[in-house]
C-alpha atoms as a PDB file:
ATOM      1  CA  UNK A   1       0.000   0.000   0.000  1.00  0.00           C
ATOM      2  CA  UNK A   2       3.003   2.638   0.885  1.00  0.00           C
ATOM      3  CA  UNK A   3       4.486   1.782  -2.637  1.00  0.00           C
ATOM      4  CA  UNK A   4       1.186   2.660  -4.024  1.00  0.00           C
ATOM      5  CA  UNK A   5       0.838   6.032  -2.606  1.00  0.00           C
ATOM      6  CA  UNK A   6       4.414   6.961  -3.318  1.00  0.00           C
ATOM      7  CA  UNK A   7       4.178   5.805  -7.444  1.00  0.00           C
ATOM      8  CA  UNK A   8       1.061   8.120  -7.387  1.00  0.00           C
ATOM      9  CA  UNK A   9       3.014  10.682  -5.546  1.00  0.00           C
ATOM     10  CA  UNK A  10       5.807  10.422  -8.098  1.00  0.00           C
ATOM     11  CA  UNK A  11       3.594  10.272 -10.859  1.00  0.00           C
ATOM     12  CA  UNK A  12       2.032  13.801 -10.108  1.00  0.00           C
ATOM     13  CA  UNK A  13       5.524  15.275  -9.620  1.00  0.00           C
ATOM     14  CA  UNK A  14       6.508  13.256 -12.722  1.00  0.00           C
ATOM     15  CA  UNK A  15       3.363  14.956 -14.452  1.00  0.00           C
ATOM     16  CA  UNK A  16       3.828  18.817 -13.527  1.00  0.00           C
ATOM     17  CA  UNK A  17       7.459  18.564 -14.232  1.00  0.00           C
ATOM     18  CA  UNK A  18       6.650  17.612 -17.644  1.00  0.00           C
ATOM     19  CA  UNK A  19       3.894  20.057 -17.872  1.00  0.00           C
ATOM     20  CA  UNK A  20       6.608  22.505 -17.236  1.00  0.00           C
ATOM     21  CA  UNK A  21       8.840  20.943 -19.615  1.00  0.00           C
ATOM     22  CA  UNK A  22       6.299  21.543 -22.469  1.00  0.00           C
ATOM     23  CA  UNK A  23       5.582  25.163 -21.783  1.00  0.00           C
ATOM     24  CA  UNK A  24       9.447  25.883 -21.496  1.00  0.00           C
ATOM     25  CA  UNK A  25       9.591  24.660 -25.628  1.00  0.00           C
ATOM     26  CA  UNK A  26       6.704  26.393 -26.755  1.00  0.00           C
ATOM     27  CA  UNK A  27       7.388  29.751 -24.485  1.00  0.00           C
ATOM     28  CA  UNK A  28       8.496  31.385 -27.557  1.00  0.00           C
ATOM     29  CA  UNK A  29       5.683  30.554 -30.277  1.00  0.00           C
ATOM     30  CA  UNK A  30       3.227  31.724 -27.449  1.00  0.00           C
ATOM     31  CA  UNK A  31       4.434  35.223 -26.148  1.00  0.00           C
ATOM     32  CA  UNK A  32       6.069  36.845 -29.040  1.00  0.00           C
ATOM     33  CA  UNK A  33       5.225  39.674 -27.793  1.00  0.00           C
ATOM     34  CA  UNK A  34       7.212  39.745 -24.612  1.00  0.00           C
ATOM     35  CA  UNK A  35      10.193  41.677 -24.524  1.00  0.00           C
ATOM     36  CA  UNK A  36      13.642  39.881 -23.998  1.00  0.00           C
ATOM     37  CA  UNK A  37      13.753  40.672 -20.268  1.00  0.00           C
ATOM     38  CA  UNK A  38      10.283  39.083 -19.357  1.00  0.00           C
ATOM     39  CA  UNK A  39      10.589  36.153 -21.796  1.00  0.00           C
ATOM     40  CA  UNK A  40      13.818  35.469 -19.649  1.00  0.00           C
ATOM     41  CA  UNK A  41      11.918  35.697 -16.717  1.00  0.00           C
ATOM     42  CA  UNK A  42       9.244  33.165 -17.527  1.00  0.00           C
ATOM     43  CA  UNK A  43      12.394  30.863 -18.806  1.00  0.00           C
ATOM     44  CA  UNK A  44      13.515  31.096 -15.248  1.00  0.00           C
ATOM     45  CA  UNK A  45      10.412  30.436 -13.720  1.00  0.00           C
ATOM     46  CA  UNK A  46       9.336  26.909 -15.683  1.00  0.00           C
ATOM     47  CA  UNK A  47      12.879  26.073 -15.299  1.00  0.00           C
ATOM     48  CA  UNK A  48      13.124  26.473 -11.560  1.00  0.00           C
ATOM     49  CA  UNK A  49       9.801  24.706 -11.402  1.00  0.00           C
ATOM     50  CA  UNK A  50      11.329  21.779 -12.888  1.00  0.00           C
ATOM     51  CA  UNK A  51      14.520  21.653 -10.613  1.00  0.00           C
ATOM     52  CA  UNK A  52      12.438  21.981  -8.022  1.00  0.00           C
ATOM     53  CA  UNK A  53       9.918  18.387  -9.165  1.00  0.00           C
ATOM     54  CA  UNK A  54      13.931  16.924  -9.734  1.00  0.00           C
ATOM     55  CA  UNK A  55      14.750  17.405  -6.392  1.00  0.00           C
ATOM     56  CA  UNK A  56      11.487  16.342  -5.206  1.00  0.00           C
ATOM     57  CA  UNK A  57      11.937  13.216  -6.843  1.00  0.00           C
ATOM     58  CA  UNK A  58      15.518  12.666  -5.040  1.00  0.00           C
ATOM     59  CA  UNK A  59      14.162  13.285  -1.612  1.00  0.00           C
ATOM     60  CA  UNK A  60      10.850  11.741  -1.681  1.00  0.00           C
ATOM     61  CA  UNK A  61      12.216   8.302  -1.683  1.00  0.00           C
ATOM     62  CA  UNK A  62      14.451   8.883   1.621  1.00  0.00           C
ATOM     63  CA  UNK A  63      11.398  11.129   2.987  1.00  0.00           C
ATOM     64  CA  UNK A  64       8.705   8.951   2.728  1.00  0.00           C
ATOM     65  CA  UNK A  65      10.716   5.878   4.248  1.00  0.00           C
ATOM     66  CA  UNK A  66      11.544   8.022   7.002  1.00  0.00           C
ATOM     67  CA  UNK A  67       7.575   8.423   7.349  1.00  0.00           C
ATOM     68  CA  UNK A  68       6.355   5.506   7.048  1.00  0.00           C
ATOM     69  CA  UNK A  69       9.525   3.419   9.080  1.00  0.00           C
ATOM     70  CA  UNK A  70       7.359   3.631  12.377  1.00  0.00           C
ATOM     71  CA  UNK A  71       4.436   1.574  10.928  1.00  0.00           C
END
């Protein structure tokens, strides 16, 4: 059951990290008309959100067995 609820935790971080992914490629067909500065920005943004679902997925393993080690 623990396995369970951490593949469908996974998943969903798994998911929005490749959500990201596919608005990072297609930032600049969308916004054309965004200066330099604030396509940059959004860059930035989709790309920190997907460092942040990669370290997710490094720590989740060693956070949920710390969880769940009591049961």
């Amino acid at each position: 059951m623990q396995h369970m609820i951490l593949a469908f935790i996974t998943i969903g971080v798994v998911w929005y990290a490749w959500r990201n992914f596919k608005q990072l490629g297609r930032l600049r067909l969308a916004d054309v008309d965004l200066s330099p500065e604030e396509r940059q920005a959004k860059q930035m943004t989709y790309v920190m959100r997907i460092v942040f679902c990669l370290l997710c997925l490094a720590v989740l393993p060693f956070a949920f067995t710390l969880i769940t080690k009591d049961q």
